[in-house]
Protein backbone atom coordinates (compact mmCIF):
# COMPACT_ATOMS: atom_id res chain seq x y z
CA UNK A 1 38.66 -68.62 -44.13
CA UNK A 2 39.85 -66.72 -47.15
CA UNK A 3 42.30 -63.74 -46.10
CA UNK A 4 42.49 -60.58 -48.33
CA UNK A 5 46.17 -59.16 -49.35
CA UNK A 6 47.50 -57.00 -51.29
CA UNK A 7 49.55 -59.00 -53.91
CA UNK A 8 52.87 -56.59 -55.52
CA UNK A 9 54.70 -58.66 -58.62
CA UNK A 10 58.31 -57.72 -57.65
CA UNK A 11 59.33 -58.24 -61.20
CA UNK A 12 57.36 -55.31 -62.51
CA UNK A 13 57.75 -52.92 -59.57
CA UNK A 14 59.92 -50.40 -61.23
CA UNK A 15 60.38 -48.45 -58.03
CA UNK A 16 57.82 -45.57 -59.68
CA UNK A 17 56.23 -44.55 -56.23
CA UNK A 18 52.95 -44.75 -58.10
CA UNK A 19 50.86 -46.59 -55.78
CA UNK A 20 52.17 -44.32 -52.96
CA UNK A 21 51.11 -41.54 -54.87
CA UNK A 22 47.51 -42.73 -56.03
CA UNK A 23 47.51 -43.84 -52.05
CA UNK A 24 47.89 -40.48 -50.62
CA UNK A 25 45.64 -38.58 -53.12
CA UNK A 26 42.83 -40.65 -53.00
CA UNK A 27 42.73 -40.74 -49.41
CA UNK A 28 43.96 -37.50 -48.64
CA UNK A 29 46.62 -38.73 -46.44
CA UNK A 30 48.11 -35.96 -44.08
CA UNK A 31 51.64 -34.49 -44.54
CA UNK A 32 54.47 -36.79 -43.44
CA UNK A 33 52.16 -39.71 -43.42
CA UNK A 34 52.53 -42.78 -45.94
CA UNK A 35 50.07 -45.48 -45.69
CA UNK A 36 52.21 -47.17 -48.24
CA UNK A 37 56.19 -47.45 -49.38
CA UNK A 38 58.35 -48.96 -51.80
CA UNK A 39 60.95 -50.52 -50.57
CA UNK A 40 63.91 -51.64 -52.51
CA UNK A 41 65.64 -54.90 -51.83
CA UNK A 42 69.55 -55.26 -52.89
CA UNK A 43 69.83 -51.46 -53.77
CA UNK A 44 72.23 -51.41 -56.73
CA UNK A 45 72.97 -54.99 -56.67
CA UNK A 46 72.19 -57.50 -59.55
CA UNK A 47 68.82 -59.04 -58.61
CA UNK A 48 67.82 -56.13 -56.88
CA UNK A 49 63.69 -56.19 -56.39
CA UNK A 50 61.39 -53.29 -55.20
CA UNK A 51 58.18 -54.54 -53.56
CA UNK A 52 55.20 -51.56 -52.24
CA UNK A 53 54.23 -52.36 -48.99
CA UNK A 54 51.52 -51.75 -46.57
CA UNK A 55 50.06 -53.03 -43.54
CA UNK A 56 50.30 -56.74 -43.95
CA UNK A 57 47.02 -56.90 -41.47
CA UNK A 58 48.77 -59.91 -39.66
CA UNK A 59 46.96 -62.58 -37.87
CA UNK A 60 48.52 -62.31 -34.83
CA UNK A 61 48.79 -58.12 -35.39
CA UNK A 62 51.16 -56.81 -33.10
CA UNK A 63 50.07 -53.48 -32.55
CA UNK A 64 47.09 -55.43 -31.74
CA UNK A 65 48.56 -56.57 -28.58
CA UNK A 66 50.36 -53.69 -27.24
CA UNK A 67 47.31 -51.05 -27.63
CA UNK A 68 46.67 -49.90 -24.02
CA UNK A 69 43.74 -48.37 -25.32
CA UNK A 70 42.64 -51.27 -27.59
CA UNK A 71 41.77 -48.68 -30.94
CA UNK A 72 42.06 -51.81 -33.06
CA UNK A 73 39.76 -54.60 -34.51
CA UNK A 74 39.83 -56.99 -37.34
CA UNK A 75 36.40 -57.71 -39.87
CA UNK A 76 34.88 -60.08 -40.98
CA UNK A 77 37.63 -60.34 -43.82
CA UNK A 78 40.95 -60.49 -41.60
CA UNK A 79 41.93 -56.62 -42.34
CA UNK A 80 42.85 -54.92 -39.43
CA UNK A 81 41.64 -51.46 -38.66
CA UNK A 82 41.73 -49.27 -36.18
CA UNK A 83 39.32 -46.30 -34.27
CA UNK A 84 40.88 -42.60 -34.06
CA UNK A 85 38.61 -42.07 -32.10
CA UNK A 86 39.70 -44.49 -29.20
CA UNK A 87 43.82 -43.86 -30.15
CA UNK A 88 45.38 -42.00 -27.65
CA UNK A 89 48.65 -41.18 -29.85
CA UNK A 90 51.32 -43.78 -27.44
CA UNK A 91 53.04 -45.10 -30.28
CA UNK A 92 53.61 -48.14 -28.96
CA UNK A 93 52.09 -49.84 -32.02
CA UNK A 94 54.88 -48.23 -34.11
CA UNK A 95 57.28 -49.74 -31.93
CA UNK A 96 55.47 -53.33 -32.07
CA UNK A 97 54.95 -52.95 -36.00
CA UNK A 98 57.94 -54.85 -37.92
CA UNK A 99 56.59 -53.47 -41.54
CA UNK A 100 56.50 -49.71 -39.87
CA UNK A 101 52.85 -49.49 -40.82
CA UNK A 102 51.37 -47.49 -37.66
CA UNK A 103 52.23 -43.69 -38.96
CA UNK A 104 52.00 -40.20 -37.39
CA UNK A 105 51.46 -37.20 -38.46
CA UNK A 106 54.03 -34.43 -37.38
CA UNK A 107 52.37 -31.37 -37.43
CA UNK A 108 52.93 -28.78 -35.12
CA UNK A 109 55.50 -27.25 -32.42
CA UNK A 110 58.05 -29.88 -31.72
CA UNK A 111 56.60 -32.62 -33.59
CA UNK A 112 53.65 -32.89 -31.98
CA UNK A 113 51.97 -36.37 -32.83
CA UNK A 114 48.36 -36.59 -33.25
CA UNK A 115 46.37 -39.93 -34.22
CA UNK A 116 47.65 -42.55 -35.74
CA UNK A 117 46.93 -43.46 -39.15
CA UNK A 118 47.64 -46.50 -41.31
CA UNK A 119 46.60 -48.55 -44.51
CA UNK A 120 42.93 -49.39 -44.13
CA UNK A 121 43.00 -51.57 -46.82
CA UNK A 122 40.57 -49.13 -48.46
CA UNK A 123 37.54 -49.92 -45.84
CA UNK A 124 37.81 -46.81 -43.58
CA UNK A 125 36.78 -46.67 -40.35
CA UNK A 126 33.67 -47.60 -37.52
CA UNK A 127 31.96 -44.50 -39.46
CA UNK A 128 28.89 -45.01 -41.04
CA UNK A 129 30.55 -46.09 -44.44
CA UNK A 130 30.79 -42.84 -47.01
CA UNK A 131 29.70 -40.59 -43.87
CA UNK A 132 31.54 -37.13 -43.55
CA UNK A 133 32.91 -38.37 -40.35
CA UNK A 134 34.14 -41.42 -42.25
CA UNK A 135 35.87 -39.51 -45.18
CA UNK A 136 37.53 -37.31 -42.42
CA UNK A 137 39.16 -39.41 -40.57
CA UNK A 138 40.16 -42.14 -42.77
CA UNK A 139 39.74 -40.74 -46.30
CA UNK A 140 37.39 -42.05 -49.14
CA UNK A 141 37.03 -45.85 -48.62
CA UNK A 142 35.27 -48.02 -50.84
CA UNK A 143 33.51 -49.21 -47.55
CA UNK A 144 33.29 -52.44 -45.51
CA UNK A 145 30.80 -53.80 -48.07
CA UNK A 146 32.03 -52.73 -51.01
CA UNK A 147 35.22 -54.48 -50.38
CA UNK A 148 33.78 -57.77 -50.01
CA UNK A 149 31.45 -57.48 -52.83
CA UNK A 150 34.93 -56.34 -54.93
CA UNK A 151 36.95 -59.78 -53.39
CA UNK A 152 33.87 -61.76 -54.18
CA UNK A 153 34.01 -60.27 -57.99
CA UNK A 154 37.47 -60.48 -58.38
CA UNK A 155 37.49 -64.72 -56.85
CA UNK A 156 34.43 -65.25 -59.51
CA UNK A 157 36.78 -63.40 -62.42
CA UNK A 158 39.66 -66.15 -61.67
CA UNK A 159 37.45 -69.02 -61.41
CA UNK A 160 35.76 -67.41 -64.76
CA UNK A 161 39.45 -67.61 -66.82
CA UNK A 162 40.42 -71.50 -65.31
């Protein structure tokens, strides 16, 4: 079965912070929160690379397994996603995560952590998709559908050039 990623050349990646940028205003993403990074490989060093990364919505997902509370699932098309409504706010998925996807927002006295929040690989949430309750939780998502349809349109573009 066909797995969707996100695909970053590392030869163009000039380190611009635009997709992080486009990332949190298009999904609203809270304060302190990043759903996505750049991260810079040999800093200063010929053959230095920066790559944006994300949740790499692994097969085998970590934070999968060590979710007391089991918040997360994976569709139909391998991305892994999680309910806020379920999380409890443990943080043990941030300490099972090696790519530091899991996030939390620190708002409040003390740091006080509330959901957790990560890439959704633009499909939101259990919400009805484009629902209110969807676009407050998880931000505006193309929806569960619309993704497909957009992998579907984007495999029949490459077979199109060949």
């Amino acid at each position: 079965m066909a797995r969707m990623k996100f695909i970053c050349d590392a030869e163009r990646c000039i380190e611009c912070n635009g997709c992080v940028t486009a990332c949190k205003a298009e999904h609203e993403v809270p304060w302190g929160v990043n759903r996505r990074r750049v991260v810079t490989l040999n800093d200063g060093l010929p053959g230095e690379r920066s790559i944006s990364v994300a949740c790499m919505h692994c097969s085998d997902a970590p934070c999968m397994a060590v979710c007391p509370v089991d918040c997360f699932y994976r569709t139909d098309e391998g991305v892994v996603l999680h309910d806020k409504d379920t999380c409890i706010g443990c943080g043990y998925c941030s300490y099972a995560c090696p790519f530091g996807a899991p996030q939390f927002p620190t708002n409040g006295t003390f740091g006080l952590r509330g959901k957790m929040d990560k890439c959704t690989f633009c499909a939101g949430g259990p919400e009805a998709n484009g629902s209110d309750a969807e676009y407050d939780k998880y931000g505006r998502n193309r929806g569960r559908r619309q993704a497909a349809d957009l992998r579907r349109d984007v495999l029949d573009q490459g077979a199109a050039r060949r």
